[in-house]
N, C-alpha and C. Protein backbone atom coordinates (compact mmCIF):
# COMPACT_ATOMS: atom_id res chain seq x y z
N UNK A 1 -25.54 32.22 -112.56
CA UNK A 1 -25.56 31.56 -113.85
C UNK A 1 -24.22 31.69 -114.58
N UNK A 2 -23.46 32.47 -114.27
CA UNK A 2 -22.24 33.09 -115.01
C UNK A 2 -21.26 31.42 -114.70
N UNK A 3 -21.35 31.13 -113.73
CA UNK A 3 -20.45 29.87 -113.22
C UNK A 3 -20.83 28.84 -113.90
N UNK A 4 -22.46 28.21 -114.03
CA UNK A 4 -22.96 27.35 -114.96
C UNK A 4 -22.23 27.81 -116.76
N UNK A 5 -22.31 28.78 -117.31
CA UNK A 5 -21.48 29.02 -117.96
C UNK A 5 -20.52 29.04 -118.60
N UNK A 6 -19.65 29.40 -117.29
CA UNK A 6 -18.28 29.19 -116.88
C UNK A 6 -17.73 27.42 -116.78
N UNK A 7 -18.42 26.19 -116.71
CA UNK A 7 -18.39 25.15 -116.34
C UNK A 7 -18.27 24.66 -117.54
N UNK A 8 -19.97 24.83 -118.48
CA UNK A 8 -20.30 24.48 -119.59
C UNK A 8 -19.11 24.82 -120.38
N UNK A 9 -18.59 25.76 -120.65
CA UNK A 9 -17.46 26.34 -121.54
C UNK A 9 -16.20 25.61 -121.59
N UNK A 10 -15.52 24.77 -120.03
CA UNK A 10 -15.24 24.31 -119.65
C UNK A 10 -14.83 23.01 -120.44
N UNK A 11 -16.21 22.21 -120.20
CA UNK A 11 -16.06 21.10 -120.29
C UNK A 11 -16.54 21.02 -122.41
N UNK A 12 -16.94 21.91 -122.55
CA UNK A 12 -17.11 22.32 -124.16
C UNK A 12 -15.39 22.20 -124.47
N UNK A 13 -14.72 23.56 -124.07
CA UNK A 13 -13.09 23.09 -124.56
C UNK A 13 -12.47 21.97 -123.98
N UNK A 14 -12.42 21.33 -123.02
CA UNK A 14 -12.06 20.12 -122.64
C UNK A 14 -12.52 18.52 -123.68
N UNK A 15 -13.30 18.50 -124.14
CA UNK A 15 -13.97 17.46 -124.71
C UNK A 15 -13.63 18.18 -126.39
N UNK A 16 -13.86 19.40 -126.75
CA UNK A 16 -13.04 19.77 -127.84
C UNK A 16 -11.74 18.97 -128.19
N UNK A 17 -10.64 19.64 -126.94
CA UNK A 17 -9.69 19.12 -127.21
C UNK A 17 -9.00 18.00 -127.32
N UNK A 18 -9.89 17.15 -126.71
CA UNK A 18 -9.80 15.53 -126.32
C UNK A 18 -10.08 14.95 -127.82
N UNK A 19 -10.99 15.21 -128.56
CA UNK A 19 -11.84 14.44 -129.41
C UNK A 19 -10.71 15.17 -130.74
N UNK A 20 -10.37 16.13 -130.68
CA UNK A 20 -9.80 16.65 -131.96
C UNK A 20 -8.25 15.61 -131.80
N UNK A 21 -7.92 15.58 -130.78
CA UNK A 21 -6.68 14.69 -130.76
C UNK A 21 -7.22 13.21 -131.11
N UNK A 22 -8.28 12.75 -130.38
CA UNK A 22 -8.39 11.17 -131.12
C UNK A 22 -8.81 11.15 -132.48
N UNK A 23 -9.43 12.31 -132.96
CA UNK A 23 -9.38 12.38 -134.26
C UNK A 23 -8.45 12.10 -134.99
N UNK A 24 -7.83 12.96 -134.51
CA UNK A 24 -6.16 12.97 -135.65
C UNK A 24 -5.15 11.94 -135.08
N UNK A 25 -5.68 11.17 -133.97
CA UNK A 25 -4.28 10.35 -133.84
C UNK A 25 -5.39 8.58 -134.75
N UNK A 26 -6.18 8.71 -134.99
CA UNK A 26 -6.75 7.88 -136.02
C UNK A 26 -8.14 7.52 -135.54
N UNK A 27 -8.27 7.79 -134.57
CA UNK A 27 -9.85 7.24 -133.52
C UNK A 27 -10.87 7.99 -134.02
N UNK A 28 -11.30 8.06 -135.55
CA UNK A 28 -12.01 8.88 -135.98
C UNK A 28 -13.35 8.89 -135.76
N UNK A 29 -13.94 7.77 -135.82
CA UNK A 29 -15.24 7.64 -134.95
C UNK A 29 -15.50 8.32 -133.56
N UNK A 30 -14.33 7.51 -132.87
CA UNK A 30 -14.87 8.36 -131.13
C UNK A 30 -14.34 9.62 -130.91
N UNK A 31 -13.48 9.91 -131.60
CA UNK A 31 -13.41 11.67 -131.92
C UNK A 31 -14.39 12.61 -132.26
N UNK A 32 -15.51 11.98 -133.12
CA UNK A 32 -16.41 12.51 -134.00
C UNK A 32 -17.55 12.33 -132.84
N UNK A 33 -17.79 11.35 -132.41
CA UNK A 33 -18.71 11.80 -131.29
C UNK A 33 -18.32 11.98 -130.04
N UNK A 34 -16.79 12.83 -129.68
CA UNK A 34 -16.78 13.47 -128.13
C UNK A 34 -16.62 14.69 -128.99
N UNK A 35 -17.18 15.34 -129.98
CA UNK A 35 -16.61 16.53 -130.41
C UNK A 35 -18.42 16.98 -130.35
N UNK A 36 -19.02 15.98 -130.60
CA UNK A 36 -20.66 16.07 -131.19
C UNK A 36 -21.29 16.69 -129.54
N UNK A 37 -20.49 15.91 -128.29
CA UNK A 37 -20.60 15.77 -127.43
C UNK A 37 -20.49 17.28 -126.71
N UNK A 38 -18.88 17.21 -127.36
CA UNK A 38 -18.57 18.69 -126.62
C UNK A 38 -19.75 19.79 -127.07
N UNK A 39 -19.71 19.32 -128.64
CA UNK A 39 -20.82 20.59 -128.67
C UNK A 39 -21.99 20.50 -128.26
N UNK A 40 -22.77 19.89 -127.76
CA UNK A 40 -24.17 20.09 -127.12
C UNK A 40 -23.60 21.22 -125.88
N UNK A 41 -22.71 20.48 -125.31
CA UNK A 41 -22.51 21.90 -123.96
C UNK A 41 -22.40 23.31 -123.99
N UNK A 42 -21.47 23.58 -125.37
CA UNK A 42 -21.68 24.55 -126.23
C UNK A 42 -22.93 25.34 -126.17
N UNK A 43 -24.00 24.63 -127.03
CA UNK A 43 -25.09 24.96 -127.38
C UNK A 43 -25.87 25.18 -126.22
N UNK A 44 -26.37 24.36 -125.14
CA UNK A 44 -26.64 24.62 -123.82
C UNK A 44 -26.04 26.29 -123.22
N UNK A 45 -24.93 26.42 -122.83
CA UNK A 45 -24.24 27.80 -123.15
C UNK A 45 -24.69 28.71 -123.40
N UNK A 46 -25.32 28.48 -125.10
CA UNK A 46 -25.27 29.83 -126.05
C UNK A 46 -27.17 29.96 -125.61
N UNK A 47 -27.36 28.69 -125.46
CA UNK A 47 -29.07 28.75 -124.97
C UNK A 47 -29.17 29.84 -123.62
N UNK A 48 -28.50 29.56 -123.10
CA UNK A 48 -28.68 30.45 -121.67
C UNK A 48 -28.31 31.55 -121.55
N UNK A 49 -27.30 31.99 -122.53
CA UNK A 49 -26.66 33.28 -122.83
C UNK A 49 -27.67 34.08 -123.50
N UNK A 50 -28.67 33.66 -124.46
CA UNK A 50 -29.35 34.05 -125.49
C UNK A 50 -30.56 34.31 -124.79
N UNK A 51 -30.88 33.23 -123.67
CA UNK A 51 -32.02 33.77 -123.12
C UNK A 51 -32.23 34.45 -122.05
N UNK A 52 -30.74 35.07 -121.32
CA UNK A 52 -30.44 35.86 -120.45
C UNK A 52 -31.08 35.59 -119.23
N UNK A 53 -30.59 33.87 -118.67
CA UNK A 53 -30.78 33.40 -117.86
C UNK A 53 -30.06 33.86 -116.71
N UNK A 54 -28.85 34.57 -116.60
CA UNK A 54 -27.88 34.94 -115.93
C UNK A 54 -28.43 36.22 -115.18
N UNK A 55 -27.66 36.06 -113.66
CA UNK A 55 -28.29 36.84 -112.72
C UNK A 55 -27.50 38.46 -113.65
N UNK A 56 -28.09 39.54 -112.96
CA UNK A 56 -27.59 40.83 -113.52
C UNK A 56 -26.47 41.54 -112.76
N UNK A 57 -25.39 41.31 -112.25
CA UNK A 57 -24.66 41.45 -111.31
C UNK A 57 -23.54 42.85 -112.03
């Protein structure tokens, strides 16, 4: 599970960083939803972290 994680986190800062730049370079709409975007993966993440889905290694 640590890799699912590891992925999610991933593509959470990846789509962060994408959307904060079309933000600010004026694309404020589709900034606002790849940021909405990024964060569901986020949240997925903190879901699995919280429910200590992860093997015990």
């Amino acid at each position: 599970m640590r890799l699912l994680r590891n992925i999610l986190n991933t593509f959470f800062i990846i789509g962060a960083i994408i959307g904060m730049a079309l933000f600010y370079m004026g694309h404020k709409e589709v900034g606002t939803y790849i940021i909405i975007i990024a964060m569901a993966f986020k949240f997925i993440e903190v879901v699995v972290r919280l429910l200590k889905l992860e093997d015990k290694n």
